[in-house]
N, C-alpha and C. Protein backbone atom coordinates (compact mmCIF):
# COMPACT_ATOMS: atom_id res chain seq x y z
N UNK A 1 106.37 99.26 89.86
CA UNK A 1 105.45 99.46 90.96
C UNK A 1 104.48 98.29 90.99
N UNK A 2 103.91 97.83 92.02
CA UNK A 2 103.04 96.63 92.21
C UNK A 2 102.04 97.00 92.23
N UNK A 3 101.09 95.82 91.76
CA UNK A 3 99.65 95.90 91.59
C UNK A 3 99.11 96.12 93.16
N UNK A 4 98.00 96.54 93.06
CA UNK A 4 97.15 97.24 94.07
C UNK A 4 95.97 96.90 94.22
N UNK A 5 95.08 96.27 95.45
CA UNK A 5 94.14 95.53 95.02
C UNK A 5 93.02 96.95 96.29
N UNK A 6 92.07 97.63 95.22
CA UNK A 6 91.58 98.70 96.00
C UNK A 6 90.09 98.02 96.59
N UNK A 7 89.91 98.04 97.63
CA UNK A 7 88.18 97.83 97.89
C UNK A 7 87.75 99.31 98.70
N UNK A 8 86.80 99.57 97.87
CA UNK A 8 86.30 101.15 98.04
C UNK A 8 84.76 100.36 99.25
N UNK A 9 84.46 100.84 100.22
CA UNK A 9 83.16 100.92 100.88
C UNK A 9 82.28 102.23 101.36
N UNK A 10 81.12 102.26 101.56
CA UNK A 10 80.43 103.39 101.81
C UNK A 10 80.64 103.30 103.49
N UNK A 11 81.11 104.54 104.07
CA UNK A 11 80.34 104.26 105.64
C UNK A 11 79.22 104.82 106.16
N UNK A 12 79.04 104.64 107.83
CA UNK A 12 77.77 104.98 107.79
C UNK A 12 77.67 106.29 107.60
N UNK A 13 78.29 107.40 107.85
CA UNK A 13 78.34 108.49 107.26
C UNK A 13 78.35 109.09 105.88
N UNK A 14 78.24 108.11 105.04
CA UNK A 14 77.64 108.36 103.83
C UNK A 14 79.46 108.78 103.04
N UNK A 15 80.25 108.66 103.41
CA UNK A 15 81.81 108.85 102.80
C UNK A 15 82.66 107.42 102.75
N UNK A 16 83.05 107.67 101.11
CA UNK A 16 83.49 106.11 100.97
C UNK A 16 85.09 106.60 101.80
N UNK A 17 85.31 104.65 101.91
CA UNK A 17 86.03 104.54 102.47
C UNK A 17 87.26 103.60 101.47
N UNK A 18 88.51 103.87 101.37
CA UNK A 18 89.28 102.82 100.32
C UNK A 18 90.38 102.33 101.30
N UNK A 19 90.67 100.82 100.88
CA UNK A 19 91.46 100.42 101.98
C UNK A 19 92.39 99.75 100.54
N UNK A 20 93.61 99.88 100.19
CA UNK A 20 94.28 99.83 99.45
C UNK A 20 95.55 98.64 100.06
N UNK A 21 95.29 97.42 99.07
CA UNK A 21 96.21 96.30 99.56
C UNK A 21 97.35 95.94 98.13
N UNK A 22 98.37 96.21 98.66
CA UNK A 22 99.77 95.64 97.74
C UNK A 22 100.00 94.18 97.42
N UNK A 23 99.85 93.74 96.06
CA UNK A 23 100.40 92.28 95.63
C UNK A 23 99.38 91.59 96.19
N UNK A 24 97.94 91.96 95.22
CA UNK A 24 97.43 90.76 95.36
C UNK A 24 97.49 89.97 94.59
N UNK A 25 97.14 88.52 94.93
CA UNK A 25 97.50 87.16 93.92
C UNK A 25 97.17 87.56 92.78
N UNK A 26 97.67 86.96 91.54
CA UNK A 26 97.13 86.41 90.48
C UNK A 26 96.37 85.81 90.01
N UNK A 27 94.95 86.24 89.60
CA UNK A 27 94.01 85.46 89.10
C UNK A 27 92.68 85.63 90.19
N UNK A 28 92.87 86.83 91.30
CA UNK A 28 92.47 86.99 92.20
C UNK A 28 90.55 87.05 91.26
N UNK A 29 89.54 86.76 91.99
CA UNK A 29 88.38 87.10 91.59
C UNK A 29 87.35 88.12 92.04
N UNK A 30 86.61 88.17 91.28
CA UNK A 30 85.53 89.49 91.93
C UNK A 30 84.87 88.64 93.36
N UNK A 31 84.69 87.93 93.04
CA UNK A 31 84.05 87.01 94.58
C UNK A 31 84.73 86.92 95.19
N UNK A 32 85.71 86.39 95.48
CA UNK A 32 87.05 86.41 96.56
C UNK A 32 87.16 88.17 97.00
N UNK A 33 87.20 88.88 96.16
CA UNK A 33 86.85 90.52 97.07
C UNK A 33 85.57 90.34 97.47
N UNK A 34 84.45 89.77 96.83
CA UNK A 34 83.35 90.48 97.26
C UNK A 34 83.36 89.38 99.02
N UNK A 35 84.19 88.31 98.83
CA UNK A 35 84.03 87.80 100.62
C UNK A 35 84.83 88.41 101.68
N UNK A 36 85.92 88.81 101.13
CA UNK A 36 86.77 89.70 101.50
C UNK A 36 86.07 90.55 102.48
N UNK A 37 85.73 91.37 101.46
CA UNK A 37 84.98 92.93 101.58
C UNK A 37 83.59 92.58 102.87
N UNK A 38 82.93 91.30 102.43
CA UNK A 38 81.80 91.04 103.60
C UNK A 38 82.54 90.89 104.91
N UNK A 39 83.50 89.79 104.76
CA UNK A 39 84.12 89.66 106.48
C UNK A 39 84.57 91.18 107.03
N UNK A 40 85.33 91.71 106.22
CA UNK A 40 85.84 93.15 107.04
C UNK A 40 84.22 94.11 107.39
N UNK A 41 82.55 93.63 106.42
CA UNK A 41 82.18 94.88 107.07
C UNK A 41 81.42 94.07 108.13
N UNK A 42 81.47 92.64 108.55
CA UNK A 42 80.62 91.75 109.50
C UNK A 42 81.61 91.97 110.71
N UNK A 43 82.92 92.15 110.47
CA UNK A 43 84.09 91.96 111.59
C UNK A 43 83.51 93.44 112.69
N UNK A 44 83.43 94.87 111.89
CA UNK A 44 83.83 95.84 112.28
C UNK A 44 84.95 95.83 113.15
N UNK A 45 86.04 95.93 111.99
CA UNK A 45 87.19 96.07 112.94
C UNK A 45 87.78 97.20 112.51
N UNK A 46 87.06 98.48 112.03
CA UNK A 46 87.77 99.89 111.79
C UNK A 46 86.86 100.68 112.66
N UNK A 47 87.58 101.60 113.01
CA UNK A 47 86.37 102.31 113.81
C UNK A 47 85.75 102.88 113.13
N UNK A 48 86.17 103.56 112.32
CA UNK A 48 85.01 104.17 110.89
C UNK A 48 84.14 102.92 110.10
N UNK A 49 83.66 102.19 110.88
CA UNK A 49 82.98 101.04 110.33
C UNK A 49 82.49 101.17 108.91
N UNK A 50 83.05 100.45 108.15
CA UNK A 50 81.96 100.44 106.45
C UNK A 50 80.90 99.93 106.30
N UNK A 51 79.84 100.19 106.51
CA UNK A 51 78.76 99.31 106.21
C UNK A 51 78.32 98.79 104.74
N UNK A 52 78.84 99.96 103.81
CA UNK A 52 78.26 98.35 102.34
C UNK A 52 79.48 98.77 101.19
N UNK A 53 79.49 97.82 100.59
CA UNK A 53 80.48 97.57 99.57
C UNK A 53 79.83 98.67 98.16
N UNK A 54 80.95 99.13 97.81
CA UNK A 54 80.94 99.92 96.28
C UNK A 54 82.13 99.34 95.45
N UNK A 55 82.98 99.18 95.60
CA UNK A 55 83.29 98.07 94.52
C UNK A 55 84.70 97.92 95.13
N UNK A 56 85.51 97.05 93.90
CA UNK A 56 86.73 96.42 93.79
C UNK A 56 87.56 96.47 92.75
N UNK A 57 88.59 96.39 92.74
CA UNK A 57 89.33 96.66 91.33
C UNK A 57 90.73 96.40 91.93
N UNK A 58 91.66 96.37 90.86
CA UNK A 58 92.98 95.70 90.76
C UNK A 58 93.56 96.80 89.77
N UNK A 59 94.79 97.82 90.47
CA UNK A 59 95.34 98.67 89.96
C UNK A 59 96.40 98.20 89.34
N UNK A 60 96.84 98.14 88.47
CA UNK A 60 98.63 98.75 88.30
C UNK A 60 98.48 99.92 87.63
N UNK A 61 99.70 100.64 88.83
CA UNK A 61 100.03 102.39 88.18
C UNK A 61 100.77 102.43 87.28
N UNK A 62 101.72 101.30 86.63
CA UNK A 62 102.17 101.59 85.32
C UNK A 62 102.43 100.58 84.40
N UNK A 63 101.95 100.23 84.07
CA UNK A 63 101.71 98.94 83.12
C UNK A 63 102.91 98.99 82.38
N UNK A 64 103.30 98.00 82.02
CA UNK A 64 104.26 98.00 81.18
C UNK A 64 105.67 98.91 81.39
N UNK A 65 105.80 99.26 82.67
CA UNK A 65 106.88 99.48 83.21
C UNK A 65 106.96 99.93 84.91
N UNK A 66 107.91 98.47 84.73
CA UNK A 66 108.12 97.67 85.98
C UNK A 66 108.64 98.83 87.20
N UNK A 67 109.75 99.77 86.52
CA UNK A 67 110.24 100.19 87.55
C UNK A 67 109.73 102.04 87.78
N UNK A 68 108.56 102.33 87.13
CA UNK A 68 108.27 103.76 87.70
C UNK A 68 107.67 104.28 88.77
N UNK A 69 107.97 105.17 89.25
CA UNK A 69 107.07 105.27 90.37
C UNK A 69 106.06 106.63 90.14
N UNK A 70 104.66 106.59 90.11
CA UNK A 70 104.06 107.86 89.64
C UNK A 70 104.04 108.38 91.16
């Protein structure tokens, strides 16, 4: 299963929001999400607009084996 690159945001309704992206690069950085994460909440291009960032992180669901699917 492939890595998963999650950016969680608050909206204005006070309910986070997670927008979950497949295969991100290697070596990807916390800054490169955290510009990421600014253009999508300056764009508003969801209608559930996010207004502020709660974090970022880089999943894999099974480490050390390539082919499971949880």
């Amino acid at each position: 299963m492939a890595k998963v690159l999650k950016l969680t945001f608050t909206c204005a309704d006070s309910k986070d929001w997670t927008l979950s992206l497949k295969y991100p690069k290697d070596g990807l950085t916390l800054a490169q999400a955290n510009t990421c994460m600014d253009a999508i909440i300056a764009q508003e291009i969801f209608l559930s607009a996010p207004v502020t960032k709660k974090g970022a992180e880089i999943v894999d669901p099974c480490p050390g084996f390539p082919s499971c699917s949880p």
